[in-house]
PDB file of N, CA and C in Angstrom:
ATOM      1  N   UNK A   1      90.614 120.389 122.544  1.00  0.00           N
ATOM      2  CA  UNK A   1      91.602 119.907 123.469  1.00  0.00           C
ATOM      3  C   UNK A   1      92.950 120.610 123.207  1.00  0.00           C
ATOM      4  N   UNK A   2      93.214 120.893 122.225  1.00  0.00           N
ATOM      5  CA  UNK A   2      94.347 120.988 121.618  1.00  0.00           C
ATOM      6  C   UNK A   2      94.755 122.685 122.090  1.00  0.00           C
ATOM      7  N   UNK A   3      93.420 123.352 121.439  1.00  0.00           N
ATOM      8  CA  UNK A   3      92.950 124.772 121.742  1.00  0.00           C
ATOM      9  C   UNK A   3      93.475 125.263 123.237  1.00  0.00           C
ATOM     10  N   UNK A   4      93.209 123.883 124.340  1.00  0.00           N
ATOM     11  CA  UNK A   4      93.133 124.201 125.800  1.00  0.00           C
ATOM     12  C   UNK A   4      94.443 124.124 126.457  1.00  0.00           C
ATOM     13  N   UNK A   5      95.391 122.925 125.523  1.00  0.00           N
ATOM     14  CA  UNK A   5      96.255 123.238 125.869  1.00  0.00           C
ATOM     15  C   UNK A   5      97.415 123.954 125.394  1.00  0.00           C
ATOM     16  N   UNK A   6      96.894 125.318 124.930  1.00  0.00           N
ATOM     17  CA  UNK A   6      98.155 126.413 123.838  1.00  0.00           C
ATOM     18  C   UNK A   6      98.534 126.044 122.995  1.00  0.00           C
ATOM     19  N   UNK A   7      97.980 124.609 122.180  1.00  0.00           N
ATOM     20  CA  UNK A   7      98.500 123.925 120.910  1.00  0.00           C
ATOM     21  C   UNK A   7      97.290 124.521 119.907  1.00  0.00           C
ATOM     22  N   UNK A   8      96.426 125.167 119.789  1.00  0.00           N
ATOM     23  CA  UNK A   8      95.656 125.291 119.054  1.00  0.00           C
ATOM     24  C   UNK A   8      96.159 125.774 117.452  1.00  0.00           C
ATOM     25  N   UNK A   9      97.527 126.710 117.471  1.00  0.00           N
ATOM     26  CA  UNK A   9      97.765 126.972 116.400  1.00  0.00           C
ATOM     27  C   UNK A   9      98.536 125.540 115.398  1.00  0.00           C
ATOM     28  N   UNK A  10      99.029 124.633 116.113  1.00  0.00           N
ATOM     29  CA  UNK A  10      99.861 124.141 115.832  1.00  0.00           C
ATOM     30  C   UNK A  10      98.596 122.492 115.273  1.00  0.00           C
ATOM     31  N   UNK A  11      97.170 122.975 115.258  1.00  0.00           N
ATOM     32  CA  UNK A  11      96.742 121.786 115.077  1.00  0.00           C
ATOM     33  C   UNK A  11      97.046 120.941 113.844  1.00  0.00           C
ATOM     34  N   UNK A  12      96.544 121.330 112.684  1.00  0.00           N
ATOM     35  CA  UNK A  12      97.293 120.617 111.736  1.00  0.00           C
ATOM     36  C   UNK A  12      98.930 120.274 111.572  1.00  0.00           C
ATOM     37  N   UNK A  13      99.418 120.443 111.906  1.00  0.00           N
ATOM     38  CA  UNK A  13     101.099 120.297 112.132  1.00  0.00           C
ATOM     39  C   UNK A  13     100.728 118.512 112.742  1.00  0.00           C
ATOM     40  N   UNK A  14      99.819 118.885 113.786  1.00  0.00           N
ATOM     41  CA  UNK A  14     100.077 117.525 114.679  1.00  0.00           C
ATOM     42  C   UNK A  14      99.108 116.639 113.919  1.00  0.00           C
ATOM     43  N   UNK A  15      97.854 116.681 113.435  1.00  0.00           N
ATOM     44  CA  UNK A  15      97.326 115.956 112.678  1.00  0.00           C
ATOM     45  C   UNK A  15      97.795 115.428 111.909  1.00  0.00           C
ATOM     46  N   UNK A  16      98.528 115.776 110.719  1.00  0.00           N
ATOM     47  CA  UNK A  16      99.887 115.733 110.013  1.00  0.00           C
ATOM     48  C   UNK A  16     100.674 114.739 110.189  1.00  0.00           C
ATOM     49  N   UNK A  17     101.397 115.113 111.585  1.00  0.00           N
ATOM     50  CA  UNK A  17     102.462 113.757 112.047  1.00  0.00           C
ATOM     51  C   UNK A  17     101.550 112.537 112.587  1.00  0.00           C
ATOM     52  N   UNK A  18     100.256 112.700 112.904  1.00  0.00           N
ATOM     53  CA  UNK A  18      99.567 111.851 113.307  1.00  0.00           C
ATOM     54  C   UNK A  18      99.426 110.349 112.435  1.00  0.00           C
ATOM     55  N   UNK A  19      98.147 111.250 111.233  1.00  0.00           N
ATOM     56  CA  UNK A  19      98.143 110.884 109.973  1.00  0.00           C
ATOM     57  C   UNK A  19      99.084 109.717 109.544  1.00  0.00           C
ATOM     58  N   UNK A  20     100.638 110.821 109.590  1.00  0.00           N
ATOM     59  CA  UNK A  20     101.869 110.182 108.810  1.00  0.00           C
ATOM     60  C   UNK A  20     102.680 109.037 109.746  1.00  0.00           C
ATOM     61  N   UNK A  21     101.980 108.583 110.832  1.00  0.00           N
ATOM     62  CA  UNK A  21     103.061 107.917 111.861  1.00  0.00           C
ATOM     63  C   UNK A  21     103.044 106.347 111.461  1.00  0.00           C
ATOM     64  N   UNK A  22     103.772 106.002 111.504  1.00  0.00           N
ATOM     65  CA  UNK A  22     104.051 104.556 110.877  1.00  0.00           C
ATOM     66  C   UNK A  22     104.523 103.468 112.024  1.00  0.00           C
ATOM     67  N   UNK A  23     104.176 102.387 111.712  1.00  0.00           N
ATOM     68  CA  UNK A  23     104.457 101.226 112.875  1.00  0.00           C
ATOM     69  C   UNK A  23     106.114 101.052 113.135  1.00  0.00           C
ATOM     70  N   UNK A  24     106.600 101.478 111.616  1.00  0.00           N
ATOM     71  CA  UNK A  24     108.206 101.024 112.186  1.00  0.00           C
ATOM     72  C   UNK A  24     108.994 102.452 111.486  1.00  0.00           C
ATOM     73  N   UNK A  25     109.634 102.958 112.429  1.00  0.00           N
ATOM     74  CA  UNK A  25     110.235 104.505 111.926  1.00  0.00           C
ATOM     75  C   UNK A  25     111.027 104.353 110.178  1.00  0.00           C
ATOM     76  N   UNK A  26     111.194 105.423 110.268  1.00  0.00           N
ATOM     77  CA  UNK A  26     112.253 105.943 109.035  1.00  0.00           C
ATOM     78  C   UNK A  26     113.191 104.866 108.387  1.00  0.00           C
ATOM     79  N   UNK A  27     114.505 104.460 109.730  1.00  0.00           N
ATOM     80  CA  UNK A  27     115.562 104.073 109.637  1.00  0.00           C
ATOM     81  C   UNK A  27     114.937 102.270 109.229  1.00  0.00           C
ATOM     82  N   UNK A  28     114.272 102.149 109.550  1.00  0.00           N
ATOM     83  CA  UNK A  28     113.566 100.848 109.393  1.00  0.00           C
ATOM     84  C   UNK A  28     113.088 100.299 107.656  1.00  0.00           C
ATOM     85  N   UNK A  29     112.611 101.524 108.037  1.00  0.00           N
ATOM     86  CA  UNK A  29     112.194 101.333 106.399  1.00  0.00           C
ATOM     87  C   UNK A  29     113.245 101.707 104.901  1.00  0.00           C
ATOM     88  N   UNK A  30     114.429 102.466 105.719  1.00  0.00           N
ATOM     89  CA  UNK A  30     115.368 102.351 104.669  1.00  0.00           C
ATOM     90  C   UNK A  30     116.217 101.837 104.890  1.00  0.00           C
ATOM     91  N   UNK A  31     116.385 100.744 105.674  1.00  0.00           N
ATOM     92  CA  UNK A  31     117.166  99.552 106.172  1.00  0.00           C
ATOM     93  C   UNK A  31     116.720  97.829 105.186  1.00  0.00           C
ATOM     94  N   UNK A  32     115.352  98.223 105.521  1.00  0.00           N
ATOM     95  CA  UNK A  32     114.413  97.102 104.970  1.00  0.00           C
ATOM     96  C   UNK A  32     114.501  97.292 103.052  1.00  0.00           C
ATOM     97  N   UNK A  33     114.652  98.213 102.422  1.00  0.00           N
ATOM     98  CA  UNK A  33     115.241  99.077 101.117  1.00  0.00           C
ATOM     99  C   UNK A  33     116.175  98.575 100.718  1.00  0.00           C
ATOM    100  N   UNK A  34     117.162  99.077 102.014  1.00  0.00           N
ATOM    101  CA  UNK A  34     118.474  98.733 101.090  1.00  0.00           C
ATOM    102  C   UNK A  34     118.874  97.268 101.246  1.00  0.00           C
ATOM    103  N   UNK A  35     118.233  96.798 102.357  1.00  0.00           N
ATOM    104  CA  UNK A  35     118.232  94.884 101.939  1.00  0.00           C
ATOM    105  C   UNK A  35     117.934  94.128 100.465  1.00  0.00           C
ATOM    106  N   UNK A  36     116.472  95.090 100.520  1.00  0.00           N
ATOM    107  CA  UNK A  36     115.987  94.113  98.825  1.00  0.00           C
ATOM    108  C   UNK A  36     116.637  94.564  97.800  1.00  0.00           C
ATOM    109  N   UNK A  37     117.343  95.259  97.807  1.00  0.00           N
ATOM    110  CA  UNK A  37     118.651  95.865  96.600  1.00  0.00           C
ATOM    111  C   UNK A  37     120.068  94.663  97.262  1.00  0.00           C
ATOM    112  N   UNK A  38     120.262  94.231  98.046  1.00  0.00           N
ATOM    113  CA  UNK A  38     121.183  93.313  98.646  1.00  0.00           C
ATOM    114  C   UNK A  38     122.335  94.503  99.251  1.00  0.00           C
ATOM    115  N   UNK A  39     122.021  95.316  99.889  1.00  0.00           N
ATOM    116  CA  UNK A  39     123.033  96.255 100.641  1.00  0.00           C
ATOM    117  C   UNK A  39     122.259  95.907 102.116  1.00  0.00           C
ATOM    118  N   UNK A  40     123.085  94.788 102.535  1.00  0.00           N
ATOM    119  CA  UNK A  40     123.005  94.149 104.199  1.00  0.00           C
ATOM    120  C   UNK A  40     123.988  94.374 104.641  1.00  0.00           C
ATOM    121  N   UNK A  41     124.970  96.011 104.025  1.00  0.00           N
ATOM    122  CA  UNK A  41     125.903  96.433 105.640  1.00  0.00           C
ATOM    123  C   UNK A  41     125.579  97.981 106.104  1.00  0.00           C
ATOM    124  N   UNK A  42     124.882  97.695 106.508  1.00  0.00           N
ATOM    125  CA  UNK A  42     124.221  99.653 106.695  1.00  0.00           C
ATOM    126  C   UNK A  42     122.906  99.049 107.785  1.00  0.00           C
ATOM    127  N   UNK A  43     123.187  99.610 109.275  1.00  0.00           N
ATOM    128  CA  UNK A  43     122.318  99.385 110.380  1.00  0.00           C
ATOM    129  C   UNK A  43     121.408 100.340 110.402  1.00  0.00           C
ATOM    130  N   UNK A  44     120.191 100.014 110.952  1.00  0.00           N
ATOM    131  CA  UNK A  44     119.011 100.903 111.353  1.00  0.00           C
ATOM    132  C   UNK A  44     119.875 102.206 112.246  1.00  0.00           C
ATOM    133  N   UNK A  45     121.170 101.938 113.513  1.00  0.00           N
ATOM    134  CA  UNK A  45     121.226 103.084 113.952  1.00  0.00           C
ATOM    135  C   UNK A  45     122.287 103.537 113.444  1.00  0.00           C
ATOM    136  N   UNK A  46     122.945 102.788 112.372  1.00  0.00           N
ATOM    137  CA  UNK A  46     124.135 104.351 111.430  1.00  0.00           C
ATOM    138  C   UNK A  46     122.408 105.150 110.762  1.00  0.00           C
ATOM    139  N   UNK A  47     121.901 104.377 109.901  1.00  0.00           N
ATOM    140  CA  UNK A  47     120.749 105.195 109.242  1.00  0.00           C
ATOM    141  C   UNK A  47     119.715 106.166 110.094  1.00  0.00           C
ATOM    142  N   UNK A  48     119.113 105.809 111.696  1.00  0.00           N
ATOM    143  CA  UNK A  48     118.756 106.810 112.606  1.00  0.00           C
ATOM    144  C   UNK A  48     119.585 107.933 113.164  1.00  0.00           C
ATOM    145  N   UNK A  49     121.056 107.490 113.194  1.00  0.00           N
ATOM    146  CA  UNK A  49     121.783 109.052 113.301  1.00  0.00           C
ATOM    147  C   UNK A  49     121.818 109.914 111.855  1.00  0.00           C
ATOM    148  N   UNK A  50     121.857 109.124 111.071  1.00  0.00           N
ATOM    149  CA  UNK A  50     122.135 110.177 110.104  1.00  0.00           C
ATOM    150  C   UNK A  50     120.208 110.813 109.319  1.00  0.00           C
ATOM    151  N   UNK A  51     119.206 109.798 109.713  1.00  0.00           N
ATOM    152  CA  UNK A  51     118.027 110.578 109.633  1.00  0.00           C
ATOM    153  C   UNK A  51     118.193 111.918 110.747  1.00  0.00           C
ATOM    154  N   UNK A  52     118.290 111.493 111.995  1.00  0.00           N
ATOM    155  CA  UNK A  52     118.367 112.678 112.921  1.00  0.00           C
ATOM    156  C   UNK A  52     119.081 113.597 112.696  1.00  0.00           C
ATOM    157  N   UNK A  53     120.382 113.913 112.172  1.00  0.00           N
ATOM    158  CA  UNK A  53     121.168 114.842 111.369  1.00  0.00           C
ATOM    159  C   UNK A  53     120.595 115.411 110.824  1.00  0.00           C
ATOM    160  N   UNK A  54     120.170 114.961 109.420  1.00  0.00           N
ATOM    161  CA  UNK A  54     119.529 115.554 108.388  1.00  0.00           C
ATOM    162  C   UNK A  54     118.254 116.791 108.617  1.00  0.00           C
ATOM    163  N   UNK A  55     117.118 115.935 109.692  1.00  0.00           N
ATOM    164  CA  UNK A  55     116.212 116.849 110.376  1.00  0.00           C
ATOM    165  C   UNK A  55     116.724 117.827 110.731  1.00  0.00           C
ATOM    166  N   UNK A  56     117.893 117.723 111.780  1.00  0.00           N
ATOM    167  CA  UNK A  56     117.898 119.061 112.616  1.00  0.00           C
ATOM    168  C   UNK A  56     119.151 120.009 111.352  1.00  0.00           C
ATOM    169  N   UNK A  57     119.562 119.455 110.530  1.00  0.00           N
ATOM    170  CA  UNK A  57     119.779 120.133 109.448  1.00  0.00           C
ATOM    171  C   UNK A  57     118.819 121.271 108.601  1.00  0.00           C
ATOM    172  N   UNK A  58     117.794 120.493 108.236  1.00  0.00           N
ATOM    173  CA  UNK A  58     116.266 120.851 107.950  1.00  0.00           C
ATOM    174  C   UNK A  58     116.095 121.981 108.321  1.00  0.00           C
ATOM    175  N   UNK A  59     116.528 121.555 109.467  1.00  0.00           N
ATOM    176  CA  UNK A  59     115.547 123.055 110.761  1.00  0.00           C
ATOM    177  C   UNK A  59     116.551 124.203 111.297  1.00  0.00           C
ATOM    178  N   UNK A  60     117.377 123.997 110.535  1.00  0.00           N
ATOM    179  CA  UNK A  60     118.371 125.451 111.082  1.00  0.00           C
ATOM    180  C   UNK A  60     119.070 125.100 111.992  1.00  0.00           C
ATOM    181  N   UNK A  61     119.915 123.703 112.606  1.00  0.00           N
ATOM    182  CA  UNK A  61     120.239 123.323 113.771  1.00  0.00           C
ATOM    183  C   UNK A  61     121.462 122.649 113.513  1.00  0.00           C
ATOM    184  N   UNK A  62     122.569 122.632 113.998  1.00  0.00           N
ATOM    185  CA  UNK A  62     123.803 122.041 113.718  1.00  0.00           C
ATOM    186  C   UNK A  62     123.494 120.533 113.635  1.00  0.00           C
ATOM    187  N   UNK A  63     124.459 119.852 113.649  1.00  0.00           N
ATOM    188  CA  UNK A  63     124.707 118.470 113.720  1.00  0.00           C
ATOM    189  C   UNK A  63     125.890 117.947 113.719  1.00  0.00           C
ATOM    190  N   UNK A  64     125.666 116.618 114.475  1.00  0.00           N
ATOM    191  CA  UNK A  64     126.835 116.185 114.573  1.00  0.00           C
ATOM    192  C   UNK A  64     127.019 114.808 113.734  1.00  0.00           C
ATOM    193  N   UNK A  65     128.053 115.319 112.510  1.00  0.00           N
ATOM    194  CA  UNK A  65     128.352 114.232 111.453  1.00  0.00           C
ATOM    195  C   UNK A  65     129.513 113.966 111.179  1.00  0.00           C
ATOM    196  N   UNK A  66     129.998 112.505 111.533  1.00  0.00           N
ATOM    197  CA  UNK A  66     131.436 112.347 111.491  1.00  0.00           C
ATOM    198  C   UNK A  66     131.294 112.211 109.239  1.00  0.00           C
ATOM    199  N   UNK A  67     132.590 112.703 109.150  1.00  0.00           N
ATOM    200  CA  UNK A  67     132.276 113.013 107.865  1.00  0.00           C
ATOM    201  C   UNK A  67     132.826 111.503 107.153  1.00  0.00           C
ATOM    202  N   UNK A  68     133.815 110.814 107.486  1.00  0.00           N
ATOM    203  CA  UNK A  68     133.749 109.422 107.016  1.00  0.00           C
ATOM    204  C   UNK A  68     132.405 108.624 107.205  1.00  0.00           C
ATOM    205  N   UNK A  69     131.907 108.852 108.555  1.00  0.00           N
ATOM    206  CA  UNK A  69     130.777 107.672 108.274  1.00  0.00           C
ATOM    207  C   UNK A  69     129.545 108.802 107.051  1.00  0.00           C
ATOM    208  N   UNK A  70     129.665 109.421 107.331  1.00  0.00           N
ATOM    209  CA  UNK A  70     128.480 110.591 106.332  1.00  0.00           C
ATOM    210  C   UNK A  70     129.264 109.912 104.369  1.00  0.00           C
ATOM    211  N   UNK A  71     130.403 109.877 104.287  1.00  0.00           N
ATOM    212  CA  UNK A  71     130.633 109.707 103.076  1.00  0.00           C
ATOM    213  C   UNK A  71     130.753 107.772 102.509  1.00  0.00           C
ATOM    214  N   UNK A  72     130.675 106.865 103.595  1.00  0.00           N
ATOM    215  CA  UNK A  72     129.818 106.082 103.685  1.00  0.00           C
ATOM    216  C   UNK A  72     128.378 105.502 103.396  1.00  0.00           C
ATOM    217  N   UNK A  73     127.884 105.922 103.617  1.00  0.00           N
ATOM    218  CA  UNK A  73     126.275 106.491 103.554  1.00  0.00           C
ATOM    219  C   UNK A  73     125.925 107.131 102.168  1.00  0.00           C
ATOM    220  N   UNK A  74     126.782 107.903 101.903  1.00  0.00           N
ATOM    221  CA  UNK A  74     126.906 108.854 100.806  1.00  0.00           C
ATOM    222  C   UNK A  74     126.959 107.526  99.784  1.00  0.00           C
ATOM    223  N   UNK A  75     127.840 106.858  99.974  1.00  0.00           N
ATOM    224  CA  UNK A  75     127.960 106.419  98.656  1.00  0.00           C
ATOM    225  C   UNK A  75     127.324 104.816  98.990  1.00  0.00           C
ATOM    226  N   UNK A  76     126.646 104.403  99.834  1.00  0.00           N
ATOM    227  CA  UNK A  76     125.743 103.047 100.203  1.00  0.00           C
ATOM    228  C   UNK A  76     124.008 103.703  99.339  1.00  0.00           C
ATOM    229  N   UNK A  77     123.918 104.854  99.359  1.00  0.00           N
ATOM    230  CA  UNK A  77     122.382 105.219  98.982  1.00  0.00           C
ATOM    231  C   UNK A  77     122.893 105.996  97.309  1.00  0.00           C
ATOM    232  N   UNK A  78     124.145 106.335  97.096  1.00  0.00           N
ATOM    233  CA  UNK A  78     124.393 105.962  95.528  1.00  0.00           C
ATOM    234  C   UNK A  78     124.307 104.785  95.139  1.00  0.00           C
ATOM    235  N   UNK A  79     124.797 103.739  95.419  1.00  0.00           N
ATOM    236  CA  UNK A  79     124.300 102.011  95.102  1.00  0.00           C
ATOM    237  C   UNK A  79     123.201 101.703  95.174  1.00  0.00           C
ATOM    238  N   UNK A  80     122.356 102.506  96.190  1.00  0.00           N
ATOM    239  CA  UNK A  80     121.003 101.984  96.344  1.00  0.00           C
ATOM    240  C   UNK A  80     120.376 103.015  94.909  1.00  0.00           C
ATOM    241  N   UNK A  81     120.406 103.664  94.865  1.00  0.00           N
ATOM    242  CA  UNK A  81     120.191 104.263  93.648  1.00  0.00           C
ATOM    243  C   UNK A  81     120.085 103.758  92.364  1.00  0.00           C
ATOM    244  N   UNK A  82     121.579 103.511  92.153  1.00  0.00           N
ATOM    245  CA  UNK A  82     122.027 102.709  90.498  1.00  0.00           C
ATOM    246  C   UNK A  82     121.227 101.377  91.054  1.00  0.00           C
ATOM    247  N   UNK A  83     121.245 100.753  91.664  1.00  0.00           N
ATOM    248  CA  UNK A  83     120.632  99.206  91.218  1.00  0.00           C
ATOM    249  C   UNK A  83     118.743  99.639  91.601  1.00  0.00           C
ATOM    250  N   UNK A  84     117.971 100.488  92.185  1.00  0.00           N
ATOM    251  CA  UNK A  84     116.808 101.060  92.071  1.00  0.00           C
ATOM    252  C   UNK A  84     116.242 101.275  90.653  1.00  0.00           C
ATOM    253  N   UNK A  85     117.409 101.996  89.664  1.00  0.00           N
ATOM    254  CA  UNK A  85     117.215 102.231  88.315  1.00  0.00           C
ATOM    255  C   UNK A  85     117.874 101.403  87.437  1.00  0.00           C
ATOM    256  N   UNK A  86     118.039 100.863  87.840  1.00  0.00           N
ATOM    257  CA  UNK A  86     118.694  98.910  86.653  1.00  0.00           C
ATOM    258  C   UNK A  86     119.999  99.680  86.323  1.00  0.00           C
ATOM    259  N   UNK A  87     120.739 100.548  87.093  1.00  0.00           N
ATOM    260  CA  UNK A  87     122.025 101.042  86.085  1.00  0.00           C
ATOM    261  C   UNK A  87     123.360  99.807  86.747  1.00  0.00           C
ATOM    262  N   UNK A  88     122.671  99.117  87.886  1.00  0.00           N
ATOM    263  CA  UNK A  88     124.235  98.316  88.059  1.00  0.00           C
ATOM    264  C   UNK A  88     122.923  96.841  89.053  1.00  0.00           C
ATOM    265  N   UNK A  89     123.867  96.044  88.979  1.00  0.00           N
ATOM    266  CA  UNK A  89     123.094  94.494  89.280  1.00  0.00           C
ATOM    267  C   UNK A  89     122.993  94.540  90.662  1.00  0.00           C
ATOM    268  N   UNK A  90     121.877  93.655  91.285  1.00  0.00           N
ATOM    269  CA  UNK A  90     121.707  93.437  92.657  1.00  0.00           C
ATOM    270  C   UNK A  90     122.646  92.137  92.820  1.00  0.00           C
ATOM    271  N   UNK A  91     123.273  92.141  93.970  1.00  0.00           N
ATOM    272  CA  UNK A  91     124.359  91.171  94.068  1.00  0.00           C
ATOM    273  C   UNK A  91     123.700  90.335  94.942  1.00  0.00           C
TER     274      UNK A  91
END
Protein backbone atom coordinates (compact mmCIF):
# COMPACT_ATOMS: atom_id res chain seq x y z
CA UNK A 1 0.00 0.00 0.00
CA UNK A 2 2.50 2.16 1.10
CA UNK A 3 4.79 1.14 -2.06
CA UNK A 4 1.55 2.45 -4.22
CA UNK A 5 1.35 5.38 -2.78
CA UNK A 6 5.27 6.84 -3.29
CA UNK A 7 5.69 6.14 0.48
CA UNK A 8 7.48 2.99 -0.02
CA UNK A 9 10.86 4.35 1.00
CA UNK A 10 9.65 5.98 3.94
CA UNK A 11 8.06 2.61 5.34
CA UNK A 12 9.71 2.08 8.48
CA UNK A 13 9.83 5.81 9.41
CA UNK A 14 5.95 5.37 9.52
CA UNK A 15 5.84 2.04 11.25
CA UNK A 16 7.99 3.70 13.77
CA UNK A 17 5.61 6.60 14.53
CA UNK A 18 2.94 4.06 14.37
CA UNK A 19 4.40 1.67 16.86
CA UNK A 20 5.34 4.83 19.05
CA UNK A 21 1.82 6.69 19.02
CA UNK A 22 0.36 7.10 22.33
CA UNK A 23 -3.27 7.82 23.55
CA UNK A 24 -2.32 11.18 25.08
CA UNK A 25 0.59 13.30 23.25
CA UNK A 26 3.95 14.49 24.58
CA UNK A 27 2.77 17.69 26.37
CA UNK A 28 0.40 15.48 28.36
CA UNK A 29 2.63 13.33 29.59
CA UNK A 30 5.07 15.94 30.77
CA UNK A 31 2.37 17.88 32.27
CA UNK A 32 1.09 14.73 34.13
CA UNK A 33 5.31 14.55 35.39
CA UNK A 34 5.62 17.60 36.47
CA UNK A 35 2.33 17.33 38.64
CA UNK A 36 3.64 14.23 40.64
CA UNK A 37 6.85 16.25 41.48
CA UNK A 38 4.06 19.07 42.64
CA UNK A 39 4.97 21.64 39.69
CA UNK A 40 1.00 22.48 38.92
CA UNK A 41 2.02 25.83 37.07
CA UNK A 42 3.21 24.77 33.64
CA UNK A 43 0.11 24.01 30.98
CA UNK A 44 -0.07 21.24 28.42
CA UNK A 45 -0.05 24.27 25.73
CA UNK A 46 3.08 26.41 27.17
CA UNK A 47 4.66 22.61 27.12
CA UNK A 48 3.07 21.80 23.29
CA UNK A 49 4.61 25.05 21.98
CA UNK A 50 7.70 24.55 23.32
CA UNK A 51 7.65 20.52 22.30
CA UNK A 52 6.82 21.95 18.75
CA UNK A 53 9.86 24.33 18.89
CA UNK A 54 12.19 21.96 19.89
CA UNK A 55 11.14 19.47 16.83
CA UNK A 56 11.35 21.89 14.22
CA UNK A 57 14.63 22.84 15.96
CA UNK A 58 15.62 19.11 15.52
CA UNK A 59 15.03 19.40 11.94
CA UNK A 60 16.91 22.36 10.71
CA UNK A 61 13.84 24.77 10.98
CA UNK A 62 13.57 28.06 12.84
CA UNK A 63 11.26 28.66 15.65
CA UNK A 64 9.43 30.77 17.28
CA UNK A 65 10.54 31.17 21.08
CA UNK A 66 9.72 33.98 23.19
CA UNK A 67 12.88 33.78 25.26
CA UNK A 68 11.24 34.68 28.77
CA UNK A 69 8.67 32.08 28.48
CA UNK A 70 11.68 29.54 27.04
CA UNK A 71 13.72 30.58 30.32
CA UNK A 72 10.67 29.72 32.34
CA UNK A 73 10.47 26.33 31.24
CA UNK A 74 14.14 26.31 31.47
CA UNK A 75 14.16 26.51 34.87
CA UNK A 76 10.39 24.59 35.75
CA UNK A 77 12.20 21.19 34.13
CA UNK A 78 15.48 22.17 36.32
CA UNK A 79 13.05 21.66 39.43
CA UNK A 80 11.62 18.88 37.82
CA UNK A 81 14.96 17.49 37.70
CA UNK A 82 16.42 18.21 41.32
CA UNK A 83 13.28 16.83 43.03
CA UNK A 84 13.33 13.57 40.18
CA UNK A 85 16.86 12.95 41.86
CA UNK A 86 15.99 13.64 45.70
CA UNK A 87 18.40 16.81 45.37
CA UNK A 88 15.48 19.29 46.62
CA UNK A 89 11.80 18.27 48.30
CA UNK A 90 8.46 17.85 46.54
CA UNK A 91 6.34 20.62 47.94
Amino acid sequence: MLDAAGLGALTDRIFDSVRNTREAGAAAHIVAFLNSLGITDTTEDEVRHWWRARGQLAHGHSADLDPAKLDRLVAVFQRALRRAAGAEAVQ
